[in-house]
N, C-alpha and C. Protein backbone atom coordinates (compact mmCIF):
# COMPACT_ATOMS: atom_id res chain seq x y z
N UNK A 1 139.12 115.56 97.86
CA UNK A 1 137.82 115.26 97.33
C UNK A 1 137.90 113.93 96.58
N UNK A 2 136.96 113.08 96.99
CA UNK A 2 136.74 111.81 96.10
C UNK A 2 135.49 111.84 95.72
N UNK A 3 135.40 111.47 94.11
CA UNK A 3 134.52 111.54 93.22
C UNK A 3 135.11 110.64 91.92
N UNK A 4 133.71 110.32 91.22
CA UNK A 4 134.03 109.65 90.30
C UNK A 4 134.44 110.53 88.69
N UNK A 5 135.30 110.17 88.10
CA UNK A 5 136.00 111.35 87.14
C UNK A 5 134.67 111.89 86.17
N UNK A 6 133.59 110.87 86.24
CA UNK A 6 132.32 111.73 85.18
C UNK A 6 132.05 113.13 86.23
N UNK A 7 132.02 112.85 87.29
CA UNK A 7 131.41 113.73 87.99
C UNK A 7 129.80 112.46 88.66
N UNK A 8 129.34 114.12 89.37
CA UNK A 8 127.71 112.81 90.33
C UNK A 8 127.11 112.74 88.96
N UNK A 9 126.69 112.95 87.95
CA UNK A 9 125.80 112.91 87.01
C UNK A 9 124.28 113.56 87.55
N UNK A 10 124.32 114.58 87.81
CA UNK A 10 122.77 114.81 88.78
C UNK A 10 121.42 115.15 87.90
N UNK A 11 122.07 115.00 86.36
CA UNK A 11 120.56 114.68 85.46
C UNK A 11 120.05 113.13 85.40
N UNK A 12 120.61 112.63 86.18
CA UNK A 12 120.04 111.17 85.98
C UNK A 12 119.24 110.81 87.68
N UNK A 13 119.50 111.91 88.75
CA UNK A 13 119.23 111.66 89.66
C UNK A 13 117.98 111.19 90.28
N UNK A 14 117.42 110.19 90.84
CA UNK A 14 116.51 109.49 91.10
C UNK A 14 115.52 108.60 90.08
N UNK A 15 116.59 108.24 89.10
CA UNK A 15 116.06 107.88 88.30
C UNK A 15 116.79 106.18 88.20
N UNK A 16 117.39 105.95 89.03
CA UNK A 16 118.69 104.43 89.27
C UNK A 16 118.83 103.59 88.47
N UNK A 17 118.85 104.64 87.18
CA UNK A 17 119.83 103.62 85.90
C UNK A 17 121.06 104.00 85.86
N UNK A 18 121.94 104.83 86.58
CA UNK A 18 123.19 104.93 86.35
C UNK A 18 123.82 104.19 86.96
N UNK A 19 125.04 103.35 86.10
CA UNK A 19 126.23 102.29 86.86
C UNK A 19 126.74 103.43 87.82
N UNK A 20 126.90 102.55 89.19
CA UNK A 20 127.68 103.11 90.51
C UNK A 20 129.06 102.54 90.42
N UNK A 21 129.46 101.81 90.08
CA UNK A 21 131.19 101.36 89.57
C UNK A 21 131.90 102.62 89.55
N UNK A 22 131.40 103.58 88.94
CA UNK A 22 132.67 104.37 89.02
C UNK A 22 132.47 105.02 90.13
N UNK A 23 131.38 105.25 91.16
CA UNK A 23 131.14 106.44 92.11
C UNK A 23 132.02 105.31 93.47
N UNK A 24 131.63 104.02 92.94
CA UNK A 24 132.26 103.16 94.53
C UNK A 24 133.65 102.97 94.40
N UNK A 25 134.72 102.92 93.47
CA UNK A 25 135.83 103.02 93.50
C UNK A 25 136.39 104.25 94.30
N UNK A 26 135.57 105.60 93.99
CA UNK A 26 135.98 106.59 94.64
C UNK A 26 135.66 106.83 95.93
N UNK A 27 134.94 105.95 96.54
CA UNK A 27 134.89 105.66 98.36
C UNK A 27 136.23 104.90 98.29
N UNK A 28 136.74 103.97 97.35
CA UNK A 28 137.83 103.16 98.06
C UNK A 28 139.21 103.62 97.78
N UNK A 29 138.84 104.87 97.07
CA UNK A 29 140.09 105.91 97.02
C UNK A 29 140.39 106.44 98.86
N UNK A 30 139.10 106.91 99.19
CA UNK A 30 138.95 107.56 100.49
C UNK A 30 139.50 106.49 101.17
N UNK A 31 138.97 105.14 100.97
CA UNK A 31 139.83 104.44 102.28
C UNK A 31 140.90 104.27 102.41
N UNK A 32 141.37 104.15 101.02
CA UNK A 32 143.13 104.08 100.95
C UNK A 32 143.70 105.33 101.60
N UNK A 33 143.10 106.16 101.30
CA UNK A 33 143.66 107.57 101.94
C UNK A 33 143.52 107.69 103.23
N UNK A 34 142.52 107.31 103.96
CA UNK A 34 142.27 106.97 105.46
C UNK A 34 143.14 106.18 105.94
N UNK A 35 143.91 105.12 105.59
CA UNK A 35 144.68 103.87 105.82
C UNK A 35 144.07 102.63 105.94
N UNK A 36 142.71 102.89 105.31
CA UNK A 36 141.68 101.74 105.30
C UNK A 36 141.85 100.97 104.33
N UNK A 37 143.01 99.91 103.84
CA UNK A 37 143.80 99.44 102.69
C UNK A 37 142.78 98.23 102.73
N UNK A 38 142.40 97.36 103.71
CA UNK A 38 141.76 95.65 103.51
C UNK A 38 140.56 96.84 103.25
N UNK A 39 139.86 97.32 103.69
CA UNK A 39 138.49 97.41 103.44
C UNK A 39 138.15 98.45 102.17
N UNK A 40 139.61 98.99 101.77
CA UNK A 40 139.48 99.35 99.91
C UNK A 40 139.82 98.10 99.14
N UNK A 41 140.19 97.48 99.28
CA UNK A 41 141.03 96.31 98.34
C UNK A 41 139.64 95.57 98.45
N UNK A 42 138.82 95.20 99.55
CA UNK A 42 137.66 94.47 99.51
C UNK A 42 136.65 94.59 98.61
N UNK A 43 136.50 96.26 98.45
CA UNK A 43 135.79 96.77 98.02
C UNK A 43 135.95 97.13 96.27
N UNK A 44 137.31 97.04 95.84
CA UNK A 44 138.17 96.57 94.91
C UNK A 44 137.63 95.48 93.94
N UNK A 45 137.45 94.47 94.74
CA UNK A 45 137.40 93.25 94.70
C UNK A 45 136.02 92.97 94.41
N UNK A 46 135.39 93.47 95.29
CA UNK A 46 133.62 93.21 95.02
C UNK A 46 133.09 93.69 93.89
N UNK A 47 133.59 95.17 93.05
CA UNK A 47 133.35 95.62 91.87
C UNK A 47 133.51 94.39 90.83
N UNK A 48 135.28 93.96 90.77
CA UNK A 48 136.02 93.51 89.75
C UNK A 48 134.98 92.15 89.53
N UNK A 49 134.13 91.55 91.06
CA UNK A 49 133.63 89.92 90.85
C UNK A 49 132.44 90.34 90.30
N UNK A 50 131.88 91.49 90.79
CA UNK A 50 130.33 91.36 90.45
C UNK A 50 130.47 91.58 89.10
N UNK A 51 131.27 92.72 88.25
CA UNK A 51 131.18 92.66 86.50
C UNK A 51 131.56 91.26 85.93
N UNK A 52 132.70 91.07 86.54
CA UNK A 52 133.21 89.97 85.62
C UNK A 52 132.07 88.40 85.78
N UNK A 53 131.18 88.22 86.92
CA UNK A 53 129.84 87.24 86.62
C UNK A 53 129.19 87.97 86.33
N UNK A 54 128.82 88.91 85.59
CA UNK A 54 127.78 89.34 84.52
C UNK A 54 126.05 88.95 85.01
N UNK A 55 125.84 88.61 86.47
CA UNK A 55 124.80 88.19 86.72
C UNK A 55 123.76 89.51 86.84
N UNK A 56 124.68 90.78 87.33
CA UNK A 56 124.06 91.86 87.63
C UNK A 56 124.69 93.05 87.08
N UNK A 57 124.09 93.75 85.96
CA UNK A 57 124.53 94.15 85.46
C UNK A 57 123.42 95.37 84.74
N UNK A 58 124.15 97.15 84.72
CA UNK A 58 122.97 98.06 84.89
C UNK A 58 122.85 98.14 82.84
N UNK A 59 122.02 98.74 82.64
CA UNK A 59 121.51 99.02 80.89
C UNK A 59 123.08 99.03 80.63
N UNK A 60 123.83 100.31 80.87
CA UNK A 60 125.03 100.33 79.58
C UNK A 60 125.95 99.31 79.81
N UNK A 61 125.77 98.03 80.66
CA UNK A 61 126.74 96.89 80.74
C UNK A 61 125.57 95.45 79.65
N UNK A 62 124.36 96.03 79.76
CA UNK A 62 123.93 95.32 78.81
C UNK A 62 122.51 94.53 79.18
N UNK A 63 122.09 94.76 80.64
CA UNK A 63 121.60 94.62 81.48
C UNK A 63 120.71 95.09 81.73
N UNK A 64 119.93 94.87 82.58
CA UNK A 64 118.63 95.45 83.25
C UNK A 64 118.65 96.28 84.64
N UNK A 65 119.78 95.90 84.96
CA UNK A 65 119.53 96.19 87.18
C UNK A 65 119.73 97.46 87.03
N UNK A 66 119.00 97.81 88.15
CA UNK A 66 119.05 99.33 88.84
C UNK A 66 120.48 99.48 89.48
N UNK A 67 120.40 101.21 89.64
CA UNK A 67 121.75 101.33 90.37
C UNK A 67 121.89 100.85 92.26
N UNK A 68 120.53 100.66 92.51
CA UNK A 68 120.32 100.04 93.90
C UNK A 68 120.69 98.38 93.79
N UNK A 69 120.49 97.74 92.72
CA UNK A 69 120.62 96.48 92.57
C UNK A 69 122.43 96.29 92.48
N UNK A 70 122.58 96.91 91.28
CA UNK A 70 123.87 96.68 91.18
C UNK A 70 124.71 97.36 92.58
N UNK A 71 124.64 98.39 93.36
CA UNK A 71 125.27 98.71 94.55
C UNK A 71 125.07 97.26 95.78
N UNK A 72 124.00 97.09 95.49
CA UNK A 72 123.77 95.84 96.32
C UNK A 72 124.50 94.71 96.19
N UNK A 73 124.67 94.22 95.12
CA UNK A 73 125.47 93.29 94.70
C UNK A 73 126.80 93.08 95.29
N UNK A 74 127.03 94.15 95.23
CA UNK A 74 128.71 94.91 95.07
C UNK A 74 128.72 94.76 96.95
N UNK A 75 127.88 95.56 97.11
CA UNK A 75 127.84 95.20 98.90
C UNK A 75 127.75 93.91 99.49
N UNK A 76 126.85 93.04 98.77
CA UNK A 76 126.92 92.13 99.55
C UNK A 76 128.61 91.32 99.42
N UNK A 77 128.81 91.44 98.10
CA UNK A 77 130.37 90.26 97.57
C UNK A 77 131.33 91.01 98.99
N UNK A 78 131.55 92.42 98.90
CA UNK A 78 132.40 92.70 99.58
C UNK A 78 132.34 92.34 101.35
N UNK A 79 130.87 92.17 101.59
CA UNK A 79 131.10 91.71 102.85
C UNK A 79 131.50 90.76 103.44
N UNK A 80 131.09 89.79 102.32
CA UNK A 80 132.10 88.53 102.63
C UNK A 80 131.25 87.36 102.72
């Protein structure tokens, strides 16, 4: 099972202020475990750039974006 260690949080559900950072690391647990190593490390990677430019960023990072915004973000860096 991969999950993020809070758990889904399902009192916040449909409501997309919760940071996804911790729920997308735990897909790139799954890929490592799959043998999907470039496309966890990518995905690695797309978290670590999108916090550290601070451009997109959800309420408890200090921010405004939704959890669709910030997943987006994160998707697009990792695609390349």
């Amino acid at each position: 099972m991969f999950e993020p260690t809070h758990g889904s949080a399902p009192k916040y559900a449909g409501q997309y202020k919760v940071n996804p950072t911790a729920a997308i690391p735990a897909a790139k647990m799954m890929l490592d475990w799959l043998g999907e190593t470039e496309r966890a490390a990518r995905i690695q990677d797309a978290v670590a750039q999108v916090i550290a430019e601070g451009q997109v960023r959800t309420y408890d990072l200090g921010g405004s974006a939704s959890t669709l915004e910030m997943a987006e973000a994160i998707t697009e860096v990792a695609k390349g």
